[in-house]
Protein backbone atom coordinates (compact mmCIF):
# COMPACT_ATOMS: atom_id res chain seq x y z
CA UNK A 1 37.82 -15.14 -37.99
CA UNK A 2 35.97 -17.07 -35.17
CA UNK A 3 32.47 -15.71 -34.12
CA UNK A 4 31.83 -16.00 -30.12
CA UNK A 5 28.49 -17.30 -29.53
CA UNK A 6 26.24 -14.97 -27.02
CA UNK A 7 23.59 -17.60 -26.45
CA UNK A 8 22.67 -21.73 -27.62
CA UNK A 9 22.86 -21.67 -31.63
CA UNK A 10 19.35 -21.73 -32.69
CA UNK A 11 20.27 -23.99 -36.10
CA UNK A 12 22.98 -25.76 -37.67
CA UNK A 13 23.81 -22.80 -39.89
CA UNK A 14 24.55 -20.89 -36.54
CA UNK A 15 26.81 -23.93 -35.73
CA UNK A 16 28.37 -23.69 -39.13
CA UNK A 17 28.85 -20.47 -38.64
CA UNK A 18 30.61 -20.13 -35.23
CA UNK A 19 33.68 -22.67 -36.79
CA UNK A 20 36.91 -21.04 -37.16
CA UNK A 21 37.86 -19.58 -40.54
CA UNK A 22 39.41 -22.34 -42.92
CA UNK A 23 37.47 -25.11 -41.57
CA UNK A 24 36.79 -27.80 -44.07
CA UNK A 25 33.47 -27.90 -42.82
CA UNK A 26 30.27 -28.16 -45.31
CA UNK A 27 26.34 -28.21 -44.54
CA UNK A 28 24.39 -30.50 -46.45
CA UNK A 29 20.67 -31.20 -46.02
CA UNK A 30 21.36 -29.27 -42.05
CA UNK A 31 24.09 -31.88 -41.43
CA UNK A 32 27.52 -30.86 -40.49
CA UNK A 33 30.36 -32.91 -43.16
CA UNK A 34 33.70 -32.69 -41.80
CA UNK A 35 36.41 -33.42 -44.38
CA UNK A 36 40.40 -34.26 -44.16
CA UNK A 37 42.69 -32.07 -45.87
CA UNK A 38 42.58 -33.59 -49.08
CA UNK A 39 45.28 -35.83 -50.42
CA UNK A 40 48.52 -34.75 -52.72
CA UNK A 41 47.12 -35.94 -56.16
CA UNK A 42 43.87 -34.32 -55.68
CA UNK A 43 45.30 -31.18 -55.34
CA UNK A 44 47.36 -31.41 -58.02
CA UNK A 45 44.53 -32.50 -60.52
CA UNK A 46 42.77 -29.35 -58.79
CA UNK A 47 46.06 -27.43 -60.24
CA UNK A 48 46.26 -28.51 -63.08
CA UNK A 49 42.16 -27.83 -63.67
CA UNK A 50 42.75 -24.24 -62.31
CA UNK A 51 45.63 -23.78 -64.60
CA UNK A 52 43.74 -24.94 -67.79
CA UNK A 53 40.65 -22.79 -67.10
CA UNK A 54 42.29 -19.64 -66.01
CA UNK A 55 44.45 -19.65 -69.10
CA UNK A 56 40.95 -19.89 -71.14
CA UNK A 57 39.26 -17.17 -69.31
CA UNK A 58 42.46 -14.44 -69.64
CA UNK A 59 41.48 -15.04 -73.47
CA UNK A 60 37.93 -15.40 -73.41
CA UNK A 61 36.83 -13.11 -70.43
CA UNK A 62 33.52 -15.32 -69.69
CA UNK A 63 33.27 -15.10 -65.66
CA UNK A 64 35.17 -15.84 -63.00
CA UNK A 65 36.72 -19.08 -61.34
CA UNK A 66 37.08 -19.66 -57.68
CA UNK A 67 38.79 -22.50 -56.25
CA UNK A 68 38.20 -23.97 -52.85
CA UNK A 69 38.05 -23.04 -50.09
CA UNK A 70 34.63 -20.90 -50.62
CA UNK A 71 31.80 -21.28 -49.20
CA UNK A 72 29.10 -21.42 -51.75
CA UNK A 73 25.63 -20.90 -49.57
CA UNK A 74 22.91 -22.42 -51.32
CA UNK A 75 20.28 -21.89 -48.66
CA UNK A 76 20.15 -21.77 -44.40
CA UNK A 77 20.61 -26.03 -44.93
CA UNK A 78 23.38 -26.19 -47.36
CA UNK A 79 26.38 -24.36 -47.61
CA UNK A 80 29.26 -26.32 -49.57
CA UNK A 81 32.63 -26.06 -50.15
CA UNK A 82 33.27 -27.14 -54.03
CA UNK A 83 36.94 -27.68 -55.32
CA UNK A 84 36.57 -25.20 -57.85
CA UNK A 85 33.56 -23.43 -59.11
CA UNK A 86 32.52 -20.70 -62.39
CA UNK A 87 30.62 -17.88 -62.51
CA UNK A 88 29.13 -16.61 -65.58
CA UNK A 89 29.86 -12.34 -65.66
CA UNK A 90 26.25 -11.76 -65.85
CA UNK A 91 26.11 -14.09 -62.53
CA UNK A 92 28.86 -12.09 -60.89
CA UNK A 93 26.74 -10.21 -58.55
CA UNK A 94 26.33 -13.44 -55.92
CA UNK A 95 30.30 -13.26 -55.24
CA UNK A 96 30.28 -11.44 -52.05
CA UNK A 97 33.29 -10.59 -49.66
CA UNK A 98 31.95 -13.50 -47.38
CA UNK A 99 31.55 -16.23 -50.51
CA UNK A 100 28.95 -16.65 -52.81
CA UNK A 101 25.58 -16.53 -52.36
CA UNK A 102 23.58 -18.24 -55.21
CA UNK A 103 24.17 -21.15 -57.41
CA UNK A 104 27.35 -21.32 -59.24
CA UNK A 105 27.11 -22.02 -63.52
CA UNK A 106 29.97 -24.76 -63.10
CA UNK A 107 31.06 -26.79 -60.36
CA UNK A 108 33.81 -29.43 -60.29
CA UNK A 109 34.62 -31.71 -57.61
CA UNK A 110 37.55 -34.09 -57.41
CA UNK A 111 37.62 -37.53 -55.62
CA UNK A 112 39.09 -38.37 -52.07
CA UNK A 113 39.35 -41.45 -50.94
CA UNK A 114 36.91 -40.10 -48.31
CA UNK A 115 34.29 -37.85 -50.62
CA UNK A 116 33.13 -40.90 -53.19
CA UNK A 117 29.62 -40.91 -51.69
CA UNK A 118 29.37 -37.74 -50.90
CA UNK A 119 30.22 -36.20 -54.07
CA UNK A 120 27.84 -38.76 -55.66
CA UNK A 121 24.97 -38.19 -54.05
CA UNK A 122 24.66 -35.09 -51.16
CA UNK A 123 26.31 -32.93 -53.35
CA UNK A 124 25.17 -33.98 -56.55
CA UNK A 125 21.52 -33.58 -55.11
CA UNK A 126 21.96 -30.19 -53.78
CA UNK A 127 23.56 -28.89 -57.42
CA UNK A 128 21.09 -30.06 -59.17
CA UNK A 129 18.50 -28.65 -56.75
CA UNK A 130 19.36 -25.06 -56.88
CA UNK A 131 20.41 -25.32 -60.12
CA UNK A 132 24.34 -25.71 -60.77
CA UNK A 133 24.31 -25.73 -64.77
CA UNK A 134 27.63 -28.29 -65.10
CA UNK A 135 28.31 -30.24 -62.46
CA UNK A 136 32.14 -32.58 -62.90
CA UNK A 137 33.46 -35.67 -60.94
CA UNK A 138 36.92 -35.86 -61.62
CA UNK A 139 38.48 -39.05 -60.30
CA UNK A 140 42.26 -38.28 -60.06
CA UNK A 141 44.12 -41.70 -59.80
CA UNK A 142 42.10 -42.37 -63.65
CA UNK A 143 41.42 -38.54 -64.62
CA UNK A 144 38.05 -40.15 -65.54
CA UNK A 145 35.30 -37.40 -65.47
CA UNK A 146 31.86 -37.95 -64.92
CA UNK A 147 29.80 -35.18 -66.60
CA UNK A 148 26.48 -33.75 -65.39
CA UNK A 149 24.18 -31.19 -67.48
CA UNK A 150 20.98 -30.13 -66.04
CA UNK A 151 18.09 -29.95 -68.34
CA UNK A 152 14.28 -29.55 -67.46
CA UNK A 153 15.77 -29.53 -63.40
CA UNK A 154 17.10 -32.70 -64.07
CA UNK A 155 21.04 -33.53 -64.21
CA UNK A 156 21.46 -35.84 -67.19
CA UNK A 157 24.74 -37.83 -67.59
CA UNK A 158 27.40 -37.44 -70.22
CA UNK A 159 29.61 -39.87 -71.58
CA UNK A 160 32.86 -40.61 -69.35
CA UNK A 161 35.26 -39.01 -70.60
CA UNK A 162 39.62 -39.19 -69.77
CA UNK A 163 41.33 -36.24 -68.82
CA UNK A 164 39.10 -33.66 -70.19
CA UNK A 165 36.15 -31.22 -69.16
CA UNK A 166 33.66 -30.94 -71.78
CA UNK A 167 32.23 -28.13 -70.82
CA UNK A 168 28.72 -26.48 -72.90
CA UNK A 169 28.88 -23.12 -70.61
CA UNK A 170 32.24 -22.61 -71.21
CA UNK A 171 32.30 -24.06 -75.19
CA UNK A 172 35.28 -25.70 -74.56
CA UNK A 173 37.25 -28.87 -73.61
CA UNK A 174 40.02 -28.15 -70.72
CA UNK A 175 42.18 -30.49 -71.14
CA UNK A 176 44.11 -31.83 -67.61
């Protein structure tokens, strides 16, 4: 659905807000990130993820998963668009019809030739700042995945691991 603007947006999140459903649009730190469509392979290591998981949670009924597109708004600055996300059940309440509205327990993002950096750093930062519990890099040309936990407010790095998510909120490895 596309909002018509009455007047001059007042911030960016009006901006944001005024794009047309489906837009791969995030906002990061009040800065509009446009993305490509992403590429074949990642959405077929985005599958594949998806598959593993929801095959776990229809036996262990933990939370939900959401893949992307969802907007996940952090704050009025930051509203991002993660390739596939988990909700604890006792977390459930911040999925709303419009996305979610609080921090996510899991978040995994996989690589585009275009989203290295980003992934890295703007979205690693805001994670860890409102508090995303697991935060996963999946590269899919290696299946390498870089593993963040936060402790203390901190994200703290895992070992690299190959073509498994090692996941402590979940208590299981999904393999991919």
């Amino acid at each position: 659905m596309t909002s018509t603007l009455i007047h001059p947006p007042k911030s960016m999140l009006e901006v944001w807000e005024s794009l047309p459903e489906g837009s791969l649009c995030q906002l990061i730190d009040n800065k509009l990130i446009m993305s490509p469509a992403p590429i074949i392979i990642h959405q077929q290591i985005l599958n594949e993820i998806n598959i593993e998981v929801s095959i776990f949670l229809r036996k262990n009924a933990a939370g939900k998963i959401i893949i992307a597109p969802v907007d996940v708004n952090f704050s009025e600055k930051n509203v991002l668009q993660p390739d596939l996300l988990f909700i604890k059940n006792e977390n459930l309440d911040i999925i709303k019809s419009k996305g979610i509205f609080g921090s996510p327990d899991l978040v995994i993002e996989i690589l585009s030739p275009s989203t290295f950096q980003l992934d890295y750093e703007e979205k690693k930062s805001v994670y860890e700042a409102f508090g995303v519990q697991e935060y996963f890099i999946v590269d899919p040309n290696t299946r390498y995945v870089d593993s963040f936990f936060l402790k203390d407010g901190k994200y703290h790095e895992q070992k690299t691991v190959v073509g498994k998510i090692n996941s402590k909120i979940l208590g299981t490895k999904i393999p991919f």
